[in-house]
C-alpha atoms as a PDB file:
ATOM      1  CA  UNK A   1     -29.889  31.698  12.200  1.00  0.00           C
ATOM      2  CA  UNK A   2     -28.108  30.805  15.077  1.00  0.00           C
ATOM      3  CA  UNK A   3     -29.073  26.934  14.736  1.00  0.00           C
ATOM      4  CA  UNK A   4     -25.509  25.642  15.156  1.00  0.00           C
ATOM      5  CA  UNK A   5     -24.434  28.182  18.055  1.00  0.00           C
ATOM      6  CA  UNK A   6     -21.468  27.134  20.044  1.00  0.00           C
ATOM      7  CA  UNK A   7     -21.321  23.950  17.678  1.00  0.00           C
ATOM      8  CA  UNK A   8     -17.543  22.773  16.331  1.00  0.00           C
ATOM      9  CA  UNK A   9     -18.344  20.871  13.401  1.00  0.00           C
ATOM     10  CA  UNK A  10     -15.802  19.530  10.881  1.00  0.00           C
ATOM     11  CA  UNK A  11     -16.410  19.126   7.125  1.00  0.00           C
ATOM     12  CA  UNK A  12     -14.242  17.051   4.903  1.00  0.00           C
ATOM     13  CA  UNK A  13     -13.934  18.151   1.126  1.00  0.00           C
ATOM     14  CA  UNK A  14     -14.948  21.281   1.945  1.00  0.00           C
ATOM     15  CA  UNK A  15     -13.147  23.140  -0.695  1.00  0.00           C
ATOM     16  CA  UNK A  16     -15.799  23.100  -3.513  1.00  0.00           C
ATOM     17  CA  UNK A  17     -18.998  21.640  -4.196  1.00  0.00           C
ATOM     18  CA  UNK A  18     -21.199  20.535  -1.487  1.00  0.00           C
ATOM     19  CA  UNK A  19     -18.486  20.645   1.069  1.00  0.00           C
ATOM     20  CA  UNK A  20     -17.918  24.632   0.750  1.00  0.00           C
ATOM     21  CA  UNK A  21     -21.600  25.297   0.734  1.00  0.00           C
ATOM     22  CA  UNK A  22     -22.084  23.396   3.855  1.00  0.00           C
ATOM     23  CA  UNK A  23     -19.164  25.020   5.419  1.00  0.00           C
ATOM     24  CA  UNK A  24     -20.225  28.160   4.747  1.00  0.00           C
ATOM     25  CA  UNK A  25     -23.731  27.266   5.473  1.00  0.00           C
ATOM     26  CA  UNK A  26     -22.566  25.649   9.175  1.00  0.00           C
ATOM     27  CA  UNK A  27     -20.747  29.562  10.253  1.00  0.00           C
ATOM     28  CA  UNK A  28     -23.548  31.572   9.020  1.00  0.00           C
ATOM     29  CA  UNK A  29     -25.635  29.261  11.618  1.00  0.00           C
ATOM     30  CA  UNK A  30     -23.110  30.225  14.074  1.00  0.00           C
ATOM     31  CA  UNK A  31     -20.521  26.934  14.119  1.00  0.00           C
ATOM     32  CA  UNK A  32     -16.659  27.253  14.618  1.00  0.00           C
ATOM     33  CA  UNK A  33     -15.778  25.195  11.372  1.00  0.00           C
ATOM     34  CA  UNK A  34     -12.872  23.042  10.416  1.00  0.00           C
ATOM     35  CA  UNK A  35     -12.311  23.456   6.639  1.00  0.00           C
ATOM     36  CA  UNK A  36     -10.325  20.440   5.803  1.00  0.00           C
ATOM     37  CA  UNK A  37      -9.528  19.604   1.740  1.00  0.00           C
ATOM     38  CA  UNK A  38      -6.923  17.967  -0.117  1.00  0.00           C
ATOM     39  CA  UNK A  39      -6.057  21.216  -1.874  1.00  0.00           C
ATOM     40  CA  UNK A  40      -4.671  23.834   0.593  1.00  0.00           C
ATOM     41  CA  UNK A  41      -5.557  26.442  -1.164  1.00  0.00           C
ATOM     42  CA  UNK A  42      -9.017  25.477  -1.534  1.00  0.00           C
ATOM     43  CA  UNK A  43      -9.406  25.373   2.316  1.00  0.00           C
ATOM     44  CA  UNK A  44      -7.642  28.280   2.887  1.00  0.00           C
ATOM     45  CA  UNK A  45      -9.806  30.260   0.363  1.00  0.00           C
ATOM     46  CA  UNK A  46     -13.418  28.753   2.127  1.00  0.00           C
ATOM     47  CA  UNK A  47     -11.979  29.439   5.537  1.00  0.00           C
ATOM     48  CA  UNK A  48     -10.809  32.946   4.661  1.00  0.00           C
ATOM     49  CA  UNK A  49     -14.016  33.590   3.137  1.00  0.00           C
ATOM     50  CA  UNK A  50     -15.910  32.649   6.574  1.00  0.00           C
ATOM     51  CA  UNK A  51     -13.650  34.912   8.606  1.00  0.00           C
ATOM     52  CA  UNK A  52     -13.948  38.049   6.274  1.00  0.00           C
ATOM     53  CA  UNK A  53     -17.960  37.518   6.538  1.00  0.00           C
ATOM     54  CA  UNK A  54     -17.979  37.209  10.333  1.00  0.00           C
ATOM     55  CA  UNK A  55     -17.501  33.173  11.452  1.00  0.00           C
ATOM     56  CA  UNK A  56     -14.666  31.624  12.420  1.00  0.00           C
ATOM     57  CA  UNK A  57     -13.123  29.007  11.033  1.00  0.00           C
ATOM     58  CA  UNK A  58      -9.897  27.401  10.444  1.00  0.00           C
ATOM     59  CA  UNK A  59      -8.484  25.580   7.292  1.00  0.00           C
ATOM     60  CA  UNK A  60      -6.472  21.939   7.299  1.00  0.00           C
ATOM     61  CA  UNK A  61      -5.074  19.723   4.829  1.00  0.00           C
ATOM     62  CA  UNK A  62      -6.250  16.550   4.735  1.00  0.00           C
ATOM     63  CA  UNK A  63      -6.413  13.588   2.605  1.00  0.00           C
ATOM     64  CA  UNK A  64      -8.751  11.131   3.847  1.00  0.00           C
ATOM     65  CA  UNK A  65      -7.582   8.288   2.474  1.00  0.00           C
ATOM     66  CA  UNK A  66      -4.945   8.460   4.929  1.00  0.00           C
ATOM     67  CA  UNK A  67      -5.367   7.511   8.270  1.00  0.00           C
ATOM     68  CA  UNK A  68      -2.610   9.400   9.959  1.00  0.00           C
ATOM     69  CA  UNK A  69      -3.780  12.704   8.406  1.00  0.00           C
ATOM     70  CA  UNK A  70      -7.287  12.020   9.690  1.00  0.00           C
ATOM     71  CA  UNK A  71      -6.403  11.209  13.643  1.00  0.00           C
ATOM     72  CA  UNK A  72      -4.233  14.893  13.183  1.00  0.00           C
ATOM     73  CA  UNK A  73      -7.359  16.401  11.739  1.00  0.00           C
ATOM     74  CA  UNK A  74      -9.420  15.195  14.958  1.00  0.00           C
ATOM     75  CA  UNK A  75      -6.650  15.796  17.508  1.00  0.00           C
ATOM     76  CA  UNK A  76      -5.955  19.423  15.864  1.00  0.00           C
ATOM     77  CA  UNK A  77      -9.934  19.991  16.478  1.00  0.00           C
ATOM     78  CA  UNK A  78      -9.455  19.112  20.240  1.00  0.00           C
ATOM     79  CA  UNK A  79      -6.421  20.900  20.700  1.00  0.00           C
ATOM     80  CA  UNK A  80      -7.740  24.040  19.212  1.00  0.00           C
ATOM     81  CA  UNK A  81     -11.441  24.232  20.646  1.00  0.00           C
ATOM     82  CA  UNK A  82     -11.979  20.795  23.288  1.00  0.00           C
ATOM     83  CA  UNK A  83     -14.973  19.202  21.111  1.00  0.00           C
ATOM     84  CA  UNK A  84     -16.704  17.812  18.300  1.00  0.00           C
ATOM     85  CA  UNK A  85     -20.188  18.181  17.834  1.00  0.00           C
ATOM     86  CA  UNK A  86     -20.227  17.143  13.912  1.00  0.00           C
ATOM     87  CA  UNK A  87     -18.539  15.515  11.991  1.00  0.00           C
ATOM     88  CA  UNK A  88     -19.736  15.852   8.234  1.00  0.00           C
ATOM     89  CA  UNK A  89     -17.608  13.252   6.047  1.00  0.00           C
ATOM     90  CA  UNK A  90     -18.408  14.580   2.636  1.00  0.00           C
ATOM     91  CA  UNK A  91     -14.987  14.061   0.861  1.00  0.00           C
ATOM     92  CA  UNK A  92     -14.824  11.665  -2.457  1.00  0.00           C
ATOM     93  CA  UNK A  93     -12.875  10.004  -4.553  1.00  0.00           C
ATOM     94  CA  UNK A  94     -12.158  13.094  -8.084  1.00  0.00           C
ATOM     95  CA  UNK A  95      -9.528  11.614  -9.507  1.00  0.00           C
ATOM     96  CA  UNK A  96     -11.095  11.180 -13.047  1.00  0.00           C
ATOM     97  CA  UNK A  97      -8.769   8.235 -14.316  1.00  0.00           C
ATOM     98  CA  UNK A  98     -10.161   5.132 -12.174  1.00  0.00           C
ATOM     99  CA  UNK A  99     -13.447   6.657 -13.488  1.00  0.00           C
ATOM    100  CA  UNK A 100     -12.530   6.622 -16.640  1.00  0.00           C
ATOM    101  CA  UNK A 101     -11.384   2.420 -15.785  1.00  0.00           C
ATOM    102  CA  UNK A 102     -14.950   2.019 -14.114  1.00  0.00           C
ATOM    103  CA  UNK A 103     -17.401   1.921 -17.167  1.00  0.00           C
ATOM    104  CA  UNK A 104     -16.991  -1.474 -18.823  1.00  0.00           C
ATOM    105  CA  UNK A 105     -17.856  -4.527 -16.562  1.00  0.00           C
ATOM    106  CA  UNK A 106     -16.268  -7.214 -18.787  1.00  0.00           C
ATOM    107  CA  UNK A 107     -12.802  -5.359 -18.194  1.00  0.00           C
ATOM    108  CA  UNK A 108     -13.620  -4.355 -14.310  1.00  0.00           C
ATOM    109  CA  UNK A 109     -10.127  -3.656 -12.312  1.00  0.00           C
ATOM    110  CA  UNK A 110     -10.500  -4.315  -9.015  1.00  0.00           C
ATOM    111  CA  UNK A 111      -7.662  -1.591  -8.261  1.00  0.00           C
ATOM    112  CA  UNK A 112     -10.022   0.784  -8.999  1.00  0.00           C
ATOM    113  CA  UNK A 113     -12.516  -0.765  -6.299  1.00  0.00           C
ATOM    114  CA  UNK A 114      -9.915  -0.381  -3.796  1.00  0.00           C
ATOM    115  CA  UNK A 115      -8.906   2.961  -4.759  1.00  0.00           C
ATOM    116  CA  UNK A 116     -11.911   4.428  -4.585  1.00  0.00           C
ATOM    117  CA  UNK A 117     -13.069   2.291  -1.191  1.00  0.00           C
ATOM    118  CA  UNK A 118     -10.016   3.439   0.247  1.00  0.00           C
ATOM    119  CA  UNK A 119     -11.446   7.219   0.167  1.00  0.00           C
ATOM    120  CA  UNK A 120     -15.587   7.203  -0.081  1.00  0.00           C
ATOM    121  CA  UNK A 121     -15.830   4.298   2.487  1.00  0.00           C
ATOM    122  CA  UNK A 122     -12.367   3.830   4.455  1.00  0.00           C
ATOM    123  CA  UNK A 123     -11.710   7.540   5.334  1.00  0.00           C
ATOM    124  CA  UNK A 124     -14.843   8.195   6.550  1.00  0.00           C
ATOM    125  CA  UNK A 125     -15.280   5.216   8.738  1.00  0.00           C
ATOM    126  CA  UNK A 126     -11.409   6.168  10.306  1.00  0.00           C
ATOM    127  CA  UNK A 127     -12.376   9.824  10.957  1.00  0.00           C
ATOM    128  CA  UNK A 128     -15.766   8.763  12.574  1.00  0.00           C
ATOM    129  CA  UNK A 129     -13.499   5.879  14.436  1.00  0.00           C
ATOM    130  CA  UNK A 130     -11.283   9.079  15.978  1.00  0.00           C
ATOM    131  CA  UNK A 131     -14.021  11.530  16.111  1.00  0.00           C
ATOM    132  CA  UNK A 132     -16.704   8.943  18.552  1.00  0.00           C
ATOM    133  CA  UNK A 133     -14.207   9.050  21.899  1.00  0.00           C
ATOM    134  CA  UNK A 134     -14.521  12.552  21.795  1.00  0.00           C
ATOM    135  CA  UNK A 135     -17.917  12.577  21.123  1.00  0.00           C
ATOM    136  CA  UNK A 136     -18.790  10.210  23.949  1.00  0.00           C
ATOM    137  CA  UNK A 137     -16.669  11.801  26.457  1.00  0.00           C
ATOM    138  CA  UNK A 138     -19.315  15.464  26.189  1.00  0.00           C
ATOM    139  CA  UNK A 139     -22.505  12.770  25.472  1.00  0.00           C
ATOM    140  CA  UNK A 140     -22.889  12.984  21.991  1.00  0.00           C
ATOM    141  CA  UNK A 141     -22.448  14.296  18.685  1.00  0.00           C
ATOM    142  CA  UNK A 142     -23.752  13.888  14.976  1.00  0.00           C
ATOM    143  CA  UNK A 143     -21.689  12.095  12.273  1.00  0.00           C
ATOM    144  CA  UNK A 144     -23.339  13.334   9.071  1.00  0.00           C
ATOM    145  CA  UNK A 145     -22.005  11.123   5.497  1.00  0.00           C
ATOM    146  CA  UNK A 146     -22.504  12.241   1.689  1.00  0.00           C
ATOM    147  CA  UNK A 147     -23.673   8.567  -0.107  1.00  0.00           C
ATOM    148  CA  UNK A 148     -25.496   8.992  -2.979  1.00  0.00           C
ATOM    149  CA  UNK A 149     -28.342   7.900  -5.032  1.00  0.00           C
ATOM    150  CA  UNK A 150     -25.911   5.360  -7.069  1.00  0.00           C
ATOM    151  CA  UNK A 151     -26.006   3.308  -3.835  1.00  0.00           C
ATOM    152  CA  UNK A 152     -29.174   1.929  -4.116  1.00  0.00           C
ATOM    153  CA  UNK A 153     -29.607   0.024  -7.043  1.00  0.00           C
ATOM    154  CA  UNK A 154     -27.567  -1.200  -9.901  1.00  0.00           C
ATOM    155  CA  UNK A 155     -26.525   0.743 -13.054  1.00  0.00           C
ATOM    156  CA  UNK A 156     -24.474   0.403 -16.578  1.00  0.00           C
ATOM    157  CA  UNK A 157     -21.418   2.419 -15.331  1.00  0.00           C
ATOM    158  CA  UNK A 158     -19.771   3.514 -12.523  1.00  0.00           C
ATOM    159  CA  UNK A 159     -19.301   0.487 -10.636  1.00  0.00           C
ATOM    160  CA  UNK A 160     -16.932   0.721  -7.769  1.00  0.00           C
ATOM    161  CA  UNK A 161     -18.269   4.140  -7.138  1.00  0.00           C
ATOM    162  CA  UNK A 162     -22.343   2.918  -6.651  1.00  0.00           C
ATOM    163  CA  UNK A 163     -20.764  -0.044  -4.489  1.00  0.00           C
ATOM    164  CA  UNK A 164     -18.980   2.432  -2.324  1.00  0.00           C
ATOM    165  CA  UNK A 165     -21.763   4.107  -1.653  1.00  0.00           C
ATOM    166  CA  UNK A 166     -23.693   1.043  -1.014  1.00  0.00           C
ATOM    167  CA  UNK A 167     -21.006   0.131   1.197  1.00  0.00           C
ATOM    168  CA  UNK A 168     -21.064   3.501   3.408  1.00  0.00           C
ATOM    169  CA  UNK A 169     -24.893   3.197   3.967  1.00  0.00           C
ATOM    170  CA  UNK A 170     -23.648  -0.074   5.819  1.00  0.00           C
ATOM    171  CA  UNK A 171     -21.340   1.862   8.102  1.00  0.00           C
ATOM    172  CA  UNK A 172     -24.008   4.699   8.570  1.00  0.00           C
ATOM    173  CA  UNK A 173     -26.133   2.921   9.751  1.00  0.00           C
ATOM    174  CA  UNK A 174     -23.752   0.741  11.945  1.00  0.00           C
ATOM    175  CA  UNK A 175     -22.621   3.832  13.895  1.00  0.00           C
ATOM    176  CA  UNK A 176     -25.918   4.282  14.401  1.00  0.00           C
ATOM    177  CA  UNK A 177     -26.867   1.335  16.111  1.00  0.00           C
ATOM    178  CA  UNK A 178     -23.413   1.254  18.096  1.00  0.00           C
ATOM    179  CA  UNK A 179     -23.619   4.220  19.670  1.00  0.00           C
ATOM    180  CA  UNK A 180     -26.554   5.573  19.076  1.00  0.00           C
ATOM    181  CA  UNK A 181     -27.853   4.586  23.063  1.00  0.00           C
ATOM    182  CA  UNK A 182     -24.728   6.765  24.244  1.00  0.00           C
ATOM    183  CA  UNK A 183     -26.257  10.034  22.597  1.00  0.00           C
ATOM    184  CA  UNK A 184     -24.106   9.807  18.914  1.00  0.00           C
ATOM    185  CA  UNK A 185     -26.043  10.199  15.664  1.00  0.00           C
ATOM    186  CA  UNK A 186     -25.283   9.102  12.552  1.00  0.00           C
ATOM    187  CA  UNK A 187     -26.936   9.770   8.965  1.00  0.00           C
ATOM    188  CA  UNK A 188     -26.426  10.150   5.377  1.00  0.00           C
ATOM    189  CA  UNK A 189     -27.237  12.521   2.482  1.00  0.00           C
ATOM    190  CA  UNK A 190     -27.560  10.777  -0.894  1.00  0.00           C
ATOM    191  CA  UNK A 191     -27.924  13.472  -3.380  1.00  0.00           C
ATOM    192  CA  UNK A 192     -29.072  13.407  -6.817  1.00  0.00           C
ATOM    193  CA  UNK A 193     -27.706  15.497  -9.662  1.00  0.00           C
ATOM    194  CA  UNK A 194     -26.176  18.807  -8.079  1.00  0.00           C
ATOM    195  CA  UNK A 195     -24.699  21.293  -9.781  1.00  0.00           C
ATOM    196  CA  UNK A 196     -21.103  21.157  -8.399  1.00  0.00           C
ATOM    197  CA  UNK A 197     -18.024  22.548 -10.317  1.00  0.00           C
ATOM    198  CA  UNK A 198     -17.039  18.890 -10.779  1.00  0.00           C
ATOM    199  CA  UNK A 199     -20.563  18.061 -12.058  1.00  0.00           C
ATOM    200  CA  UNK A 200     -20.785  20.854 -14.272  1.00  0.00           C
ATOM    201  CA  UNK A 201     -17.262  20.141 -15.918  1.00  0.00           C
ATOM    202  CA  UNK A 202     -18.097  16.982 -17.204  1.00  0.00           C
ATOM    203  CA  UNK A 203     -21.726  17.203 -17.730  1.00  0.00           C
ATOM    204  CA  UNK A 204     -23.387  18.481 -20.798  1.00  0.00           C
ATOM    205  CA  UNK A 205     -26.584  19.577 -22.311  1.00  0.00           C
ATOM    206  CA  UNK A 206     -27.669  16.317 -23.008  1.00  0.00           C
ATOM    207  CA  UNK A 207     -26.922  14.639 -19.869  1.00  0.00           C
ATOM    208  CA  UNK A 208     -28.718  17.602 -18.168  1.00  0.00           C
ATOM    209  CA  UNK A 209     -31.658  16.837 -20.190  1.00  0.00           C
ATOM    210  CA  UNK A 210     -31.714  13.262 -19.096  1.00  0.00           C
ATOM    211  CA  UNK A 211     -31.723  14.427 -15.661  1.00  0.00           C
ATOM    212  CA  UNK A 212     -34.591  16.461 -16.114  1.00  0.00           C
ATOM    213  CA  UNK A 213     -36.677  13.774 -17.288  1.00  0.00           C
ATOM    214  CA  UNK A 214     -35.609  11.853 -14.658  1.00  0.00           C
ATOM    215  CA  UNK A 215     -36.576  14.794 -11.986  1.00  0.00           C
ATOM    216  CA  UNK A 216     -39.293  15.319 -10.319  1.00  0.00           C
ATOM    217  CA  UNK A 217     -38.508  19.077  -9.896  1.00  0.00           C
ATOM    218  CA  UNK A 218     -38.292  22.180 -12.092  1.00  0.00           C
ATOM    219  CA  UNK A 219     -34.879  22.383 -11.576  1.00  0.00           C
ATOM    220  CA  UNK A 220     -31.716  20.844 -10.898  1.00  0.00           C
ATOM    221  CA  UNK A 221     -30.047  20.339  -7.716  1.00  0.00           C
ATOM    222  CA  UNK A 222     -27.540  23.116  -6.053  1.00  0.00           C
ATOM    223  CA  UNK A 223     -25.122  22.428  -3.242  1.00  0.00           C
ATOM    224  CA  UNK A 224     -27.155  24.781  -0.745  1.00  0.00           C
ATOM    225  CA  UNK A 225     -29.751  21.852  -1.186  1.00  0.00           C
ATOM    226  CA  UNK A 226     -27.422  19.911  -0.110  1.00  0.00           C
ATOM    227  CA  UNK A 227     -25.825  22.223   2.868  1.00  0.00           C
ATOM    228  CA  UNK A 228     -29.702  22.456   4.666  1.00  0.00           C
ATOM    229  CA  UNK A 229     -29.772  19.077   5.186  1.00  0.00           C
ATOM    230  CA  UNK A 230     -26.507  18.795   6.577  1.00  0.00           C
ATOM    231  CA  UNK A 231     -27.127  21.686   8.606  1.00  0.00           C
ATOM    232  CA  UNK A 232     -30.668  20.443  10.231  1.00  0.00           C
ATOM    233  CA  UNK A 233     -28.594  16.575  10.835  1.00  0.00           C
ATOM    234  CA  UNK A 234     -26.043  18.800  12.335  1.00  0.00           C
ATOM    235  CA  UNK A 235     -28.141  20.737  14.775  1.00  0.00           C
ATOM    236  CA  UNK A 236     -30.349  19.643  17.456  1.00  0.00           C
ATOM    237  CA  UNK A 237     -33.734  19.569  15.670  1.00  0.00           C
ATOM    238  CA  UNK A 238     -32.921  16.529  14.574  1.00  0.00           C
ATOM    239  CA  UNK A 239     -31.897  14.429  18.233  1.00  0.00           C
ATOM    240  CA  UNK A 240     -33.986  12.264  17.364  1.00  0.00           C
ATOM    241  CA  UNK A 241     -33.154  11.514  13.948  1.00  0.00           C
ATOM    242  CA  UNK A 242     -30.822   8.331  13.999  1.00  0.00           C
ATOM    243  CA  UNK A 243     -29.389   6.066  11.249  1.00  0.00           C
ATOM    244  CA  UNK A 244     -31.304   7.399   8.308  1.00  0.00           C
ATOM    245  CA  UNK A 245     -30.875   7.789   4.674  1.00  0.00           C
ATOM    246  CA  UNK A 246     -32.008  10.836   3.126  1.00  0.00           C
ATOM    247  CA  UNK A 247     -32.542  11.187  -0.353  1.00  0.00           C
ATOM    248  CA  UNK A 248     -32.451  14.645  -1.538  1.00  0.00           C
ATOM    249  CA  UNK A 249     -32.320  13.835  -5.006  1.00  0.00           C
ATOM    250  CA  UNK A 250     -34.919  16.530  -6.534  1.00  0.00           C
ATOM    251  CA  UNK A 251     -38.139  13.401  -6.458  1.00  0.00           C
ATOM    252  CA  UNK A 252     -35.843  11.439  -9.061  1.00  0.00           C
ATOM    253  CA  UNK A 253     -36.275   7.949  -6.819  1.00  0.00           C
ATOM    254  CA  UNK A 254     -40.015   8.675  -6.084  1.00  0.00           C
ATOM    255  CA  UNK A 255     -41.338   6.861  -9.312  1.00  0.00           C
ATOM    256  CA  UNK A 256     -40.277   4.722 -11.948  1.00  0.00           C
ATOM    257  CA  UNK A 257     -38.319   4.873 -14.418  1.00  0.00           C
ATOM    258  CA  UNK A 258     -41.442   4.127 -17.654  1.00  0.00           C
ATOM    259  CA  UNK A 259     -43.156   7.230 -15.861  1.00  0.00           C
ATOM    260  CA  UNK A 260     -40.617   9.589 -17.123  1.00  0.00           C
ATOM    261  CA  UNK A 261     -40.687   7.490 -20.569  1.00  0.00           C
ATOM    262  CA  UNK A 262     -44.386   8.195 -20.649  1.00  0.00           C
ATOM    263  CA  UNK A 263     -44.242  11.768 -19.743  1.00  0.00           C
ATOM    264  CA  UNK A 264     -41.890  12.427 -22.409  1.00  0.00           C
ATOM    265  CA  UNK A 265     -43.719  10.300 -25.193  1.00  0.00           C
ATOM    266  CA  UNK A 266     -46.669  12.475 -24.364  1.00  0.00           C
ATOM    267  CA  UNK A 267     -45.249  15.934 -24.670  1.00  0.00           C
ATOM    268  CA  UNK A 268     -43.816  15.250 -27.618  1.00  0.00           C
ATOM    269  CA  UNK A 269     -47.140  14.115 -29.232  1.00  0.00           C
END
């Protein structure tokens, strides 16, 4: 407890998912949280929730794929409590139907690309961009980003959305080196399957199944798994932790794909 004392730390998407866990997680270890989402409501509810149990925290609206909504997010933070100490850009693109345009290759739309840049790369790159001044100004800070496990290799679906992510590890890791000698961190969380309310709303048995094999765990992944990480990048254990890519992705990337085709084969024997 108590890890992220005195901390102000701002979580985009924070509504549902990964985002409310981590929001959640961040006040129980004593931050003041900003509770941004594109749904109102949804912020409101996470906020309220942190307030009835004890924390504080305020709710904003925010789409992050626009820029004027993210430099009022950052100057609201100021205004309200003088600092940032985190900045967790966790917000994504869930608008199913450029998803549903991103799984045949011979008929790619770039519109899609650009739509979904505009939010998983763009808006997080802008709030960091307003975030840093502040940052610098009290000596530091820790810019936390959700990529993904899509980002580093190829795949038969889901194009713009693993090159997004691909792209975002760039910009992670540029942060890093540009300010990392003036005391600001910045790393990523690429997760493997969690079990979101988005996740479990289009996944099924099946798909479940083939993430099991895939695993190298007993179990799926939940957004609390998630939320420690992004509480231990927040906090100061981890000043010297600096333009890394964590995979918390339940051992799926640790081996190779024919070693889950084997281990299967055999059981089944």
């Amino acid at each position: 407890m108590n890890r992220l004392q005195d901390k102000v730390c701002i979580v985009t998407g924070a509504g549902s998912g990964i985002g409310r866990a981590s929001a959640e997680m961040f006040a129980k270890e004593g931050a003041t949280v900003v509770v941004t989402d594109i749904k109102a409501t949804a912020a409101e509810e996470v906020a309220h929730g942190i307030v009835n149990a004890g924390g504080q925290a305020i709710a904003l609206t925010v789409d992050v794929g626009e820029e004027d909504q993210l430099r009022r997010m950052v100057d609201t933070t100021i205004g309200k409590f003088g600092k940032i100490d985190a900045l967790f850009n966790n917000a994504l693109m869930t608008n199913p139907d450029p998803e549903l345009r991103d799984q045949d290759l011979l008929n790619y739309d770039p519109k899609v690309l650009y739509a979904t840049m505009r939010v998983n790369v763009v808006g997080g790159v802008l709030a960091s961009k307003f975030a840093v001044p502040h940052m610098l100004e009290r000596g530091g800070g820790s810019i936390i980003f959700t990529s993904s496990g899509s980002s580093l290799g190829g795949d038969v679906t889901a194009y713009s959305y693993g090159a997004s992510k691909a792209a975002l590890n760039w910009f992670v890791q540029a942060f890093a080196a540009t300010f990392g000698k003036r005391g600001i961190r910045s790393n990523a969380i690429l997760p493997g399957p969690i079990q979101t309310p988005s996740k479990i709303a289009w996944s099924t048995p099946e798909m479940d199944e083939g993430f099991m094999d895939v695993l190298n765990s007993p179990r799926l992944g939940m957004p609390d798994d998630i939320a420690s990480m992004a509480v231990f990048l927040a906090s100061d254990e981890s000043r010297f932790v600096n333009g890394v890519l964590y995979r918390v992705d339940g051992g799926m990337s640790c081996t190779v794909p024919f070693i889950s085709v084997t281990r299967k084969a055999i059981a089944q024997q």
